[in-house]
C-alpha atoms as a PDB file:
ATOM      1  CA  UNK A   1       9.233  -4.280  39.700  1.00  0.00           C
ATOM      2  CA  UNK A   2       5.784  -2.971  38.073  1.00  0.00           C
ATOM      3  CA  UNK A   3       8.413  -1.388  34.783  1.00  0.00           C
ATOM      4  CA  UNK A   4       9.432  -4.659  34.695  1.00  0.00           C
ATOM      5  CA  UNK A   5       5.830  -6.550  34.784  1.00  0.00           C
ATOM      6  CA  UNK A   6       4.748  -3.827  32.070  1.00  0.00           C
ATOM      7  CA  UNK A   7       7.478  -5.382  30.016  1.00  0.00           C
ATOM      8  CA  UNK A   8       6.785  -8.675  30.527  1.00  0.00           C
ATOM      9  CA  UNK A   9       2.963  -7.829  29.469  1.00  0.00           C
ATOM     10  CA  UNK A  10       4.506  -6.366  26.345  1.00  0.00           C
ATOM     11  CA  UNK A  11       5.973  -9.541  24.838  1.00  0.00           C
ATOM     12  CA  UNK A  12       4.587 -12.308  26.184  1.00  0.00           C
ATOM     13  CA  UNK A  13       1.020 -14.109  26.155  1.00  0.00           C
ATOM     14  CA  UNK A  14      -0.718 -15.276  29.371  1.00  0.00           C
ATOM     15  CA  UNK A  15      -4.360 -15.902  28.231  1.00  0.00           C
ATOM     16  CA  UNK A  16      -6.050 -19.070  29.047  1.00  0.00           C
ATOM     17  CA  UNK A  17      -4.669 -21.282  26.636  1.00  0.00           C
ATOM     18  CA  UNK A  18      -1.624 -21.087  28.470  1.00  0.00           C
ATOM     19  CA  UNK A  19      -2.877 -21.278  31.916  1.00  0.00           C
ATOM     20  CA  UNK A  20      -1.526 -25.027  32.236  1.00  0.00           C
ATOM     21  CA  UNK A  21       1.988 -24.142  30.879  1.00  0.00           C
ATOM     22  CA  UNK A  22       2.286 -21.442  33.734  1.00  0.00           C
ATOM     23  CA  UNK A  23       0.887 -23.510  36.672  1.00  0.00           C
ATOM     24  CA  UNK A  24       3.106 -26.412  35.832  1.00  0.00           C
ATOM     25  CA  UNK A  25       6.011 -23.579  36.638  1.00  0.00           C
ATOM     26  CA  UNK A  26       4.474 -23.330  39.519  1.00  0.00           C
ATOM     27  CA  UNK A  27       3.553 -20.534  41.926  1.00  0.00           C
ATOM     28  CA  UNK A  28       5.411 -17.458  40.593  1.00  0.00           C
ATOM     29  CA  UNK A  29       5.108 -19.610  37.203  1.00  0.00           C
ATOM     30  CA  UNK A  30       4.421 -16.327  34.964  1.00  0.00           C
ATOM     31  CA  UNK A  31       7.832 -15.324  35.655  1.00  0.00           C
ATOM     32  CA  UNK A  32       9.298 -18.606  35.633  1.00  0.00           C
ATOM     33  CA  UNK A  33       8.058 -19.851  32.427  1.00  0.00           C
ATOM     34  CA  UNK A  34       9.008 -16.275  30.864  1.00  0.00           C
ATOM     35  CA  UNK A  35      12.429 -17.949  29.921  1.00  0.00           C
ATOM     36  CA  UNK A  36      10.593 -20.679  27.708  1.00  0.00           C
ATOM     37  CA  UNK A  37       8.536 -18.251  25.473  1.00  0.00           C
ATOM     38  CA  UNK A  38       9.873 -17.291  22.251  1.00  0.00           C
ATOM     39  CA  UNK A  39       7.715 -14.630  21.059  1.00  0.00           C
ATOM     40  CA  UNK A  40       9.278 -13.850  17.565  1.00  0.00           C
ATOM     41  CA  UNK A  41       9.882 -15.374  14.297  1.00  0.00           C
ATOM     42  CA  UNK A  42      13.270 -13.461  12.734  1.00  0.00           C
ATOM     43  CA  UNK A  43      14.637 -15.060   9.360  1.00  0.00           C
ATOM     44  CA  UNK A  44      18.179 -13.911   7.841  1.00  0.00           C
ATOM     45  CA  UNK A  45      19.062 -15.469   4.680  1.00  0.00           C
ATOM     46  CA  UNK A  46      22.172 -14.630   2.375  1.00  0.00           C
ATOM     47  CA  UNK A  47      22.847 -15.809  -0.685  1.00  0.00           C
ATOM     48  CA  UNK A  48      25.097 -14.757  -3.544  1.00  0.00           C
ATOM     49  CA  UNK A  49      22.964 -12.339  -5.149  1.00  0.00           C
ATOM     50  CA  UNK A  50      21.606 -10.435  -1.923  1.00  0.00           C
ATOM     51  CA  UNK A  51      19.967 -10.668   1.734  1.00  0.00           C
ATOM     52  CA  UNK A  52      16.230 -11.553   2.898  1.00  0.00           C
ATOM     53  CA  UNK A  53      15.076 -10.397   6.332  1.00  0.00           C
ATOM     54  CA  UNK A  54      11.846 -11.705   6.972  1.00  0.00           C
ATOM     55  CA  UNK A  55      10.427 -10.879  10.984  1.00  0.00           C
ATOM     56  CA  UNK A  56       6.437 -11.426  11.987  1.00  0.00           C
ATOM     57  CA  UNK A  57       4.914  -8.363  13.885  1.00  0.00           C
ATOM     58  CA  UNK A  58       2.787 -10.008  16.402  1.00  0.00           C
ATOM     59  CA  UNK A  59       3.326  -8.349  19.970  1.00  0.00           C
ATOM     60  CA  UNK A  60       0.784  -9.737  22.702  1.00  0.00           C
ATOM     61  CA  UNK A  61      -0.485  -7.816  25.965  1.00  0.00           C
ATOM     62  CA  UNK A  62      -2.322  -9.727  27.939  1.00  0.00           C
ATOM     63  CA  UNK A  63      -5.698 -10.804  25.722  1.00  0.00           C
ATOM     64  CA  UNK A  64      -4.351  -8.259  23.292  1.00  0.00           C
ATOM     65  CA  UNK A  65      -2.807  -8.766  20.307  1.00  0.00           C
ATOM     66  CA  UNK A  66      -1.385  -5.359  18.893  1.00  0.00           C
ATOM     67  CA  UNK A  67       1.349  -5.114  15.676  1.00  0.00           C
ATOM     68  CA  UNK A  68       5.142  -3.741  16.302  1.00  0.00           C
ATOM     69  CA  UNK A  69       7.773  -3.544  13.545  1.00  0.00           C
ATOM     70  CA  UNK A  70      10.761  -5.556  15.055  1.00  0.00           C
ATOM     71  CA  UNK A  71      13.262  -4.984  11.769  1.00  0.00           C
ATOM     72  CA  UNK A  72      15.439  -1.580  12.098  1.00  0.00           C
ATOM     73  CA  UNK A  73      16.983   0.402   9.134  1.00  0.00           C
ATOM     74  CA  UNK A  74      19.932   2.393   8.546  1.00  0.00           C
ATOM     75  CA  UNK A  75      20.514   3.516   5.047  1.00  0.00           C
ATOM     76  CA  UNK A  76      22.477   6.331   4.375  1.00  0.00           C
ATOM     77  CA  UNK A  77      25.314   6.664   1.566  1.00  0.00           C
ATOM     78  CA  UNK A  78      26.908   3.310   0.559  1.00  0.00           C
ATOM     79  CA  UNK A  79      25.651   2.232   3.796  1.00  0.00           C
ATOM     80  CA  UNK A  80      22.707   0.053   4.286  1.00  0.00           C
ATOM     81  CA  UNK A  81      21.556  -2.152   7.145  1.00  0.00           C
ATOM     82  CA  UNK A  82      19.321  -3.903   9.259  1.00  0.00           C
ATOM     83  CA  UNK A  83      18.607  -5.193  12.863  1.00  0.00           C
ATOM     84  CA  UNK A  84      15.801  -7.918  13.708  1.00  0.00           C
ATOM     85  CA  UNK A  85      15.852  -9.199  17.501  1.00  0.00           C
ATOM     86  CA  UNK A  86      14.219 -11.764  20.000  1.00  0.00           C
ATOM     87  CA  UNK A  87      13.912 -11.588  23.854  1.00  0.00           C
ATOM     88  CA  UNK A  88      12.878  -8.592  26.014  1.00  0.00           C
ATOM     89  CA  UNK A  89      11.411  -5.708  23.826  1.00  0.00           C
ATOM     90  CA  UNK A  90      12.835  -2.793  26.259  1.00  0.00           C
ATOM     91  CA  UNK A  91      16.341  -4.403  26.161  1.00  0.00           C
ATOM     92  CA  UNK A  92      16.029  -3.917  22.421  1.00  0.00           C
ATOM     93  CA  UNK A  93      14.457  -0.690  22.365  1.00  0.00           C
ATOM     94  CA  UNK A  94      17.440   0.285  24.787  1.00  0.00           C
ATOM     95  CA  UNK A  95      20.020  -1.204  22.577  1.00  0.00           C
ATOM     96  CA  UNK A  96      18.611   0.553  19.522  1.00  0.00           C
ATOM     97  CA  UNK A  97      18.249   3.861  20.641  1.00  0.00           C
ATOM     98  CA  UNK A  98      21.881   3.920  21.839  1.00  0.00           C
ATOM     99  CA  UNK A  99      23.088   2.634  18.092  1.00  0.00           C
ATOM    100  CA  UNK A 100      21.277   4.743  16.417  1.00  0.00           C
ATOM    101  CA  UNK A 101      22.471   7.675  18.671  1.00  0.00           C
ATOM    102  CA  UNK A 102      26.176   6.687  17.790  1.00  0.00           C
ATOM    103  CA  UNK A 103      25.322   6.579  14.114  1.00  0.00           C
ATOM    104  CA  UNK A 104      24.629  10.221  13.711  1.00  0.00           C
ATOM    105  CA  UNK A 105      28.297  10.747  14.982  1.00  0.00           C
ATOM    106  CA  UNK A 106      30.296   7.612  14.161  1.00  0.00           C
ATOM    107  CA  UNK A 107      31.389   6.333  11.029  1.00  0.00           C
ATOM    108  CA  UNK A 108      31.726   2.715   9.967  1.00  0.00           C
ATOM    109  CA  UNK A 109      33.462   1.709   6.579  1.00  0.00           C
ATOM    110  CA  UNK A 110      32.448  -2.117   7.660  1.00  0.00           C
ATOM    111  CA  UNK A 111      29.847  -3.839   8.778  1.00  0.00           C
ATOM    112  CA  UNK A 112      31.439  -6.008  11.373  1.00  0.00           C
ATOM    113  CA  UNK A 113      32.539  -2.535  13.190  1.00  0.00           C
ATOM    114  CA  UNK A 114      29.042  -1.537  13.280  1.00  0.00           C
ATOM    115  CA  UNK A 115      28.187  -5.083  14.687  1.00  0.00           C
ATOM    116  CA  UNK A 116      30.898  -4.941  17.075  1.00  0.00           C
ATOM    117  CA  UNK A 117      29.549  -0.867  18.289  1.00  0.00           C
ATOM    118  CA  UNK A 118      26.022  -2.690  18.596  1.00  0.00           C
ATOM    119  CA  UNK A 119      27.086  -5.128  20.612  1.00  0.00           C
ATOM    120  CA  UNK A 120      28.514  -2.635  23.069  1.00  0.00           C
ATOM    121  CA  UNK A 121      24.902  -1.023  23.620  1.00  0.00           C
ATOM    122  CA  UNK A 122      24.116  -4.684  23.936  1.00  0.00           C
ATOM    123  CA  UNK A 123      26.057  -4.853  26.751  1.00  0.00           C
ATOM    124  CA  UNK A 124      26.133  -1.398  28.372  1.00  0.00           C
ATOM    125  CA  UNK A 125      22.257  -1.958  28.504  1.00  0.00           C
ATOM    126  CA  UNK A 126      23.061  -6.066  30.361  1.00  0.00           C
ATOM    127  CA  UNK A 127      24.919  -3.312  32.514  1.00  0.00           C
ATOM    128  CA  UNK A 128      22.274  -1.277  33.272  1.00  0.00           C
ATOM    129  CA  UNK A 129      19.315  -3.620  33.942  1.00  0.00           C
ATOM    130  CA  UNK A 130      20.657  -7.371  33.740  1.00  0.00           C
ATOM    131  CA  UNK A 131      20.956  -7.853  37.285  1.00  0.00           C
ATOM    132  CA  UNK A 132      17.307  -6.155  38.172  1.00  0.00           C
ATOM    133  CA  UNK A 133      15.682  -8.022  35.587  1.00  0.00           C
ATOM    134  CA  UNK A 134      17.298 -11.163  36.694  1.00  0.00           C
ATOM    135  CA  UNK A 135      15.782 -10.488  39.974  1.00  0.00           C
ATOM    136  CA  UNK A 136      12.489 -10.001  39.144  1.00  0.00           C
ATOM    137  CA  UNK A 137      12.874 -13.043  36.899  1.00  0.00           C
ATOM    138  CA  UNK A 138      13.628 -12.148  33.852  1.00  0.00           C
ATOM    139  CA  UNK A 139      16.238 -13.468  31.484  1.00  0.00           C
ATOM    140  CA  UNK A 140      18.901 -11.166  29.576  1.00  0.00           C
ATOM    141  CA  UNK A 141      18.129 -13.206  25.931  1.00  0.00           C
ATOM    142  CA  UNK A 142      18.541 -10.198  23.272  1.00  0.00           C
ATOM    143  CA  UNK A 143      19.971 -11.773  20.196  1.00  0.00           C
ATOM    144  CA  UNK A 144      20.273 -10.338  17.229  1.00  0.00           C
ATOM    145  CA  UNK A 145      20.329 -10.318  13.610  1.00  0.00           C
ATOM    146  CA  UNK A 146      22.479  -7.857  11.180  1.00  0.00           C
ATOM    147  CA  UNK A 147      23.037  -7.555   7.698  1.00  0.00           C
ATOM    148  CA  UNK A 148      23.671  -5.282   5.245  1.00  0.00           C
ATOM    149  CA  UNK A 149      26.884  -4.056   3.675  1.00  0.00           C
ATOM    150  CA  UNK A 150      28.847  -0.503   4.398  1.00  0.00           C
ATOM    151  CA  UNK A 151      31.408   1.294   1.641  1.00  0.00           C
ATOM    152  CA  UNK A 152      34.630  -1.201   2.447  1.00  0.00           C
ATOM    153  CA  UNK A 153      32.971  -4.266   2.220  1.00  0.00           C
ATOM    154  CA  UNK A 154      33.579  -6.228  -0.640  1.00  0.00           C
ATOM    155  CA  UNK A 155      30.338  -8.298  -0.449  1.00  0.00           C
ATOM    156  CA  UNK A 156      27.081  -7.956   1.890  1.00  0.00           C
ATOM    157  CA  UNK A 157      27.061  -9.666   5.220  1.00  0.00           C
ATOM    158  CA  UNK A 158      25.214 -11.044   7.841  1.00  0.00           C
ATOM    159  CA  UNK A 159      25.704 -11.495  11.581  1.00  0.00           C
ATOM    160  CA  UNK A 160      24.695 -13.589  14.410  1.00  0.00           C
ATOM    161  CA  UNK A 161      24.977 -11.470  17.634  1.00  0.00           C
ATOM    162  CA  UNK A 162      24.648 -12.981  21.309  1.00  0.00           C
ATOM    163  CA  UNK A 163      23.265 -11.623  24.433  1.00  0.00           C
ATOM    164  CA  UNK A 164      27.109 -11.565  25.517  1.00  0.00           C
ATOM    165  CA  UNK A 165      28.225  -9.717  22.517  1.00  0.00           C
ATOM    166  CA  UNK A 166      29.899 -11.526  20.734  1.00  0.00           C
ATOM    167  CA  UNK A 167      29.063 -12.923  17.243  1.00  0.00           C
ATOM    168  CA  UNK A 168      29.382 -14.951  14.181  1.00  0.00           C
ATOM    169  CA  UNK A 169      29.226 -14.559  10.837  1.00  0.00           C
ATOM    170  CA  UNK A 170      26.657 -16.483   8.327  1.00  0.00           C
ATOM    171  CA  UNK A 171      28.476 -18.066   4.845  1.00  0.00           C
ATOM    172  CA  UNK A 172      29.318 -20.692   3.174  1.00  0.00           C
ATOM    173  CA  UNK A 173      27.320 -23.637   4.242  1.00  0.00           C
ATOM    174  CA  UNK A 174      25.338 -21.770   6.610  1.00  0.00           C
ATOM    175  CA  UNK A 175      22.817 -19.261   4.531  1.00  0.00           C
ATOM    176  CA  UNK A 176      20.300 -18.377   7.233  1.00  0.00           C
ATOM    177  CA  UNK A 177      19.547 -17.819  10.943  1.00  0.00           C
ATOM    178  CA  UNK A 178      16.432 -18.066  12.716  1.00  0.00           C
ATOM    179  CA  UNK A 179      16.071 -16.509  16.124  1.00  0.00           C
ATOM    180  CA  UNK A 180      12.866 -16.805  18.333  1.00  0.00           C
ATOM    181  CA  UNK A 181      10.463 -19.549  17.692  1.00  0.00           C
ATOM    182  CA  UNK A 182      13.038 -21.392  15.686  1.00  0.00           C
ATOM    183  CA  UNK A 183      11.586 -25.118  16.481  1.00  0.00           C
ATOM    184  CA  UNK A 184       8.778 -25.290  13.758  1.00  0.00           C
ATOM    185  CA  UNK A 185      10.438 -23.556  10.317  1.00  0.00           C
ATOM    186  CA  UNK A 186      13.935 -25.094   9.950  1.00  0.00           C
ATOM    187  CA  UNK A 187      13.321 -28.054   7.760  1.00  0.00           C
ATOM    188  CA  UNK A 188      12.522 -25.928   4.739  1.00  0.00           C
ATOM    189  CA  UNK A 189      15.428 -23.883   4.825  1.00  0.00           C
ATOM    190  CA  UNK A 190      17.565 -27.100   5.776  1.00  0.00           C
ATOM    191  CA  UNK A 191      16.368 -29.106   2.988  1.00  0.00           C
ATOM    192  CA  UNK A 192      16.159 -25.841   0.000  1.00  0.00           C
ATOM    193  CA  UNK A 193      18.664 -23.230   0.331  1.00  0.00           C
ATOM    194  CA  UNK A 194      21.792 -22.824  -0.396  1.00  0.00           C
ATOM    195  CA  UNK A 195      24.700 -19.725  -1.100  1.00  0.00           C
ATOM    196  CA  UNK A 196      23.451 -20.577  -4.651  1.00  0.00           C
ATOM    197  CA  UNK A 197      19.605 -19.914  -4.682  1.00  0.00           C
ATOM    198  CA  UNK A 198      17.970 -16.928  -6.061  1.00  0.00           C
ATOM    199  CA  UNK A 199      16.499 -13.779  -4.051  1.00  0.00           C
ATOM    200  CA  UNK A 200      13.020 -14.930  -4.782  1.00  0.00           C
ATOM    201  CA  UNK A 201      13.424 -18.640  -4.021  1.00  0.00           C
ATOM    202  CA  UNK A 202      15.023 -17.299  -0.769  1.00  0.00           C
ATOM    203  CA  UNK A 203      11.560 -15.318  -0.221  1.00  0.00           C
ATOM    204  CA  UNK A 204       9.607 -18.092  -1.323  1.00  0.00           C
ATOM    205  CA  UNK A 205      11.254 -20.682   1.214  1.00  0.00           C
ATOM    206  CA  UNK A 206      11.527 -18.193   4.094  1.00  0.00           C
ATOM    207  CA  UNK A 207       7.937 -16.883   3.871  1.00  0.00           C
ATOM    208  CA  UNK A 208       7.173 -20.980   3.877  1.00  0.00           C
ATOM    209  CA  UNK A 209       9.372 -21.288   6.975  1.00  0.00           C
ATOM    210  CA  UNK A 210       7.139 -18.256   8.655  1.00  0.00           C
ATOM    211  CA  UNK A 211       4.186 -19.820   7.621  1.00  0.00           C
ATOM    212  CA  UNK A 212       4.901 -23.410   8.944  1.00  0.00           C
ATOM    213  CA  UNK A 213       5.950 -21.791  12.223  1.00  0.00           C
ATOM    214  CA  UNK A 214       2.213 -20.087  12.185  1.00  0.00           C
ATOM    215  CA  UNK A 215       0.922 -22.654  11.942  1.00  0.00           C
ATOM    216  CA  UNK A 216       2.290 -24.763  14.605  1.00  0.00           C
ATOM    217  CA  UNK A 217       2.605 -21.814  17.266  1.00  0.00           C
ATOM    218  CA  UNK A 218       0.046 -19.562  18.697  1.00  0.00           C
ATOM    219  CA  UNK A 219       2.533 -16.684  19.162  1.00  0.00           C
ATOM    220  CA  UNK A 220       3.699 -15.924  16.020  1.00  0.00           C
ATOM    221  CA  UNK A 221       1.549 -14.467  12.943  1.00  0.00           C
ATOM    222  CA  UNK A 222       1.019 -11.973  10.105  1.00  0.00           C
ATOM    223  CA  UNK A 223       2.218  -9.156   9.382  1.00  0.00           C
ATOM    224  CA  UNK A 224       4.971  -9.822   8.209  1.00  0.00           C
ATOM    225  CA  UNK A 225       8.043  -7.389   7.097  1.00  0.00           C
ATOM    226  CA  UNK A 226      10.313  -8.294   4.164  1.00  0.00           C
ATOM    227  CA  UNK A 227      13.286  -6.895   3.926  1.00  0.00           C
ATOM    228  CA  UNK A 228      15.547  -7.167   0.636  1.00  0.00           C
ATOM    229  CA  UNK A 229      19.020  -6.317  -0.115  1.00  0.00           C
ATOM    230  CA  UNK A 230      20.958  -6.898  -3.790  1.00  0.00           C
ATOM    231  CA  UNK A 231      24.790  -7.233  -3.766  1.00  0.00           C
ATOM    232  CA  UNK A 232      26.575  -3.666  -4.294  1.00  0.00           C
ATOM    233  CA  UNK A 233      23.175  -1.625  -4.198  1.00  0.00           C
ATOM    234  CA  UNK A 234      23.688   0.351  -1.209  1.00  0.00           C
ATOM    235  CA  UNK A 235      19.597   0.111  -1.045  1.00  0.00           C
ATOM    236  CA  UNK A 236      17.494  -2.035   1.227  1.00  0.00           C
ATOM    237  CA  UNK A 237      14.185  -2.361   0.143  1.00  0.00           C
ATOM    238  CA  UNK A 238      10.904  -3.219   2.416  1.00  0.00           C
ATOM    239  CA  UNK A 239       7.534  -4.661   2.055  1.00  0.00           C
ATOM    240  CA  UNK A 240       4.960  -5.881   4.601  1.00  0.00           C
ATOM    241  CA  UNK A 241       2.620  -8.571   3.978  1.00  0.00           C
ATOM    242  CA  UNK A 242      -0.941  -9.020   5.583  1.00  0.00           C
ATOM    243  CA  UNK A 243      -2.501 -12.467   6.163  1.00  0.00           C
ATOM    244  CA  UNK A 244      -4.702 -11.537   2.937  1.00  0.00           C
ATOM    245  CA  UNK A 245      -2.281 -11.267   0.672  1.00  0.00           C
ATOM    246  CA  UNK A 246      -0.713 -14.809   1.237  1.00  0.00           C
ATOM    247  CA  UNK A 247      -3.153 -16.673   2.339  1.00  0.00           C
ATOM    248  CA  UNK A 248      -3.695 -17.849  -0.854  1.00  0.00           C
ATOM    249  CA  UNK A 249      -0.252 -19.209  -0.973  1.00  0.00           C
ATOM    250  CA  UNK A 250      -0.542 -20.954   2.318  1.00  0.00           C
ATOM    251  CA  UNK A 251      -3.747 -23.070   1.101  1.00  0.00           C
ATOM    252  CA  UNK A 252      -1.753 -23.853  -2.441  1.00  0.00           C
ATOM    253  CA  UNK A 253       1.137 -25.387  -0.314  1.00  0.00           C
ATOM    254  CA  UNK A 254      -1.164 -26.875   1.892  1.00  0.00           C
ATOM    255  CA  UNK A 255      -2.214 -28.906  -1.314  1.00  0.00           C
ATOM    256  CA  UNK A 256       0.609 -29.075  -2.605  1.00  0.00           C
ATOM    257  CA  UNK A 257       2.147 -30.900   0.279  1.00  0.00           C
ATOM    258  CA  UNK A 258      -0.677 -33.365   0.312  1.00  0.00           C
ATOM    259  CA  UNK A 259      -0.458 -33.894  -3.123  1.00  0.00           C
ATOM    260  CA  UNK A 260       2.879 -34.846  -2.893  1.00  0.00           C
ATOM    261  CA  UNK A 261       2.546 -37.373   0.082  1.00  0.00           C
ATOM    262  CA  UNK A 262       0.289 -39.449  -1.994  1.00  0.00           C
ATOM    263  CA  UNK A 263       2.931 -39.904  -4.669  1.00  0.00           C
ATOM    264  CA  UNK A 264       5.077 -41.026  -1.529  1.00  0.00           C
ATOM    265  CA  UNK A 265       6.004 -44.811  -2.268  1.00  0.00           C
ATOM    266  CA  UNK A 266       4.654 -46.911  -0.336  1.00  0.00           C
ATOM    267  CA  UNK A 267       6.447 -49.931  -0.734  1.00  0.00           C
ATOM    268  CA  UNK A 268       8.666 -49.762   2.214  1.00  0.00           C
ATOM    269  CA  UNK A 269       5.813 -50.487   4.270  1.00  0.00           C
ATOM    270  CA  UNK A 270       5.072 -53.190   2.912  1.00  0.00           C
ATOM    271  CA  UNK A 271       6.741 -56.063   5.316  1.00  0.00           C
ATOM    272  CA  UNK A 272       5.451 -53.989   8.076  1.00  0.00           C
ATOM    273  CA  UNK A 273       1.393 -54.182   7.368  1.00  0.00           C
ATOM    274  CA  UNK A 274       2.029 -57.932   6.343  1.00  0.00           C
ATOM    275  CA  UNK A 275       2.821 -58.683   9.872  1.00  0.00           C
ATOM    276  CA  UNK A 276      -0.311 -56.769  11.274  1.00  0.00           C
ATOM    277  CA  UNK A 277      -2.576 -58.290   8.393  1.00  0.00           C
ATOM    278  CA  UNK A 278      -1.161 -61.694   9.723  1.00  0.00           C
ATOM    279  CA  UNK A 279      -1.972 -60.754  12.886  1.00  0.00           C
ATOM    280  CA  UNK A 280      -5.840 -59.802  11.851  1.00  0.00           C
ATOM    281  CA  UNK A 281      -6.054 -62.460  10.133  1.00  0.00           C
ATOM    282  CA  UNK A 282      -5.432 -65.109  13.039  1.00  0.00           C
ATOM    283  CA  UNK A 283      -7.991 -63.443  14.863  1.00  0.00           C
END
């Protein structure tokens, strides 16, 4: 039970801001409301010309805030990947170790096969812990992201795994995944990409996405790690970004965005504020 309360203080906040969230679960409400919290901000984008991993860094214990990668690399010969996850960080830390065990003796000519042999460790570590962490009230919520591209396939991919195991694959129509604290980012991405945009409009959008999820969430901030990946290049390529070197680009979008409301007709609102002006003016 106390390996399992150490985890818990691992991922997710409890400080005083939250106190009324956790009371309202009532009594055993820390471990109750443990299901709600998404503590992560992963991005996956693909587009014709590559892949964009974007994941925030932020791990909380208790009153303290500490920084964690939460992207994994594998890049060997014409093989290149990556992992980002959300939910409980010893399931991952399980999951990964096991995968990256298999990888110094297994070969995979495609990167489904290497989703598929993750999603194994997925599951043989649900079999070895699901049902005690369920008991102590925890949920089994690992999902995943993967992308990358191994020797046989003919373009780079990227995967949506499932606590279960299973997956699906992100293309046409569908260029990115969010997992975590999904709620606050999405309308960027929905209303911007598609298969068609460039790398660095990809970046530009997802970092936005990241940052309007900051924003609005008080679990998810800089770092951030940026992962990029060209089509055929066999090469990932990483960068981390502190809050200084973006904050600039936060305030000019802030602007930006107000700018751009004011240019907002306002004509449609027209019949509305006649009826209130009526309305003043009777009385």
């Amino acid at each position: 039970m106390h390996f399992f309360k150490r985890d818990f203080q691992n991922q997710f906040a409890h400080s005083t801001h939250n106190l009324p969230l956790f009371n309202y679960f009532g009594g055993f409400g820390i471990f109750n409301a443990l299901r709600f919290f998404k503590m992560t901000y992963c991005l996956g984008i693909k587009v014709k010309e590559g892949l964009l991993a974007i994941a925030d860094t932020r791990i909380t214990t208790g009153t303290d805030t500490t920084v964690k990668k939460k992207i994994t690399i594998a890049q060997k010969d014409h093989f290149s990947l990556f992992i980002m996850t959300s939910g409980l960080r010893s399931v991952r830390d399980k999951a990964i170790t096991y995968f990256t065990e298999q990888l110094e003796t297994r070969e995979f000519n495609k990167l489904y096969k290497a989703v598929n042999a993750f999603g194994e460790k997925v599951k043989l570590a649900a079999v070895e812990d699901k049902a005690a962490l369920e008991q102590a009230g925890f949920k089994f919520d690992l999902n995943t992201i993967i992308g990358g591209q191994l020797q046989d396939d003919d373009e780079h991919k990227l995967f949506l795994l499932y606590p279960e195991g299973n997956w699906v694959e992100l293309g046409e129509g569908s260029p990115y995944v969010v997992i975590g604290n999904a709620a606050h980012g999405k309308a960027i991405l929905n209303r911007t990409l598609t298969e068609n945009s460039s790398l660095k409009l990809a970046l530009k959008t997802g970092f936005l996405s990241f940052d309007s999820t900051r924003v609005s969430a008080n679990n998810v901030d800089f770092p951030i790690d940026v992962v990029l990946y060209k089509k055929d290049s066999f090469e990932v390529v990483e960068q981390r970004y502190e809050k200084k070197d973006l904050e600039f680009i936060s305030a000019q979008w802030a602007e930006e965005l107000k700018n751009a409301l004011n240019h907002v007709s306002e004509a449609w609102m027209d019949p509305a504020f006649e009826k209130l002006n009526e309305i003043t003016a009777k009385s």
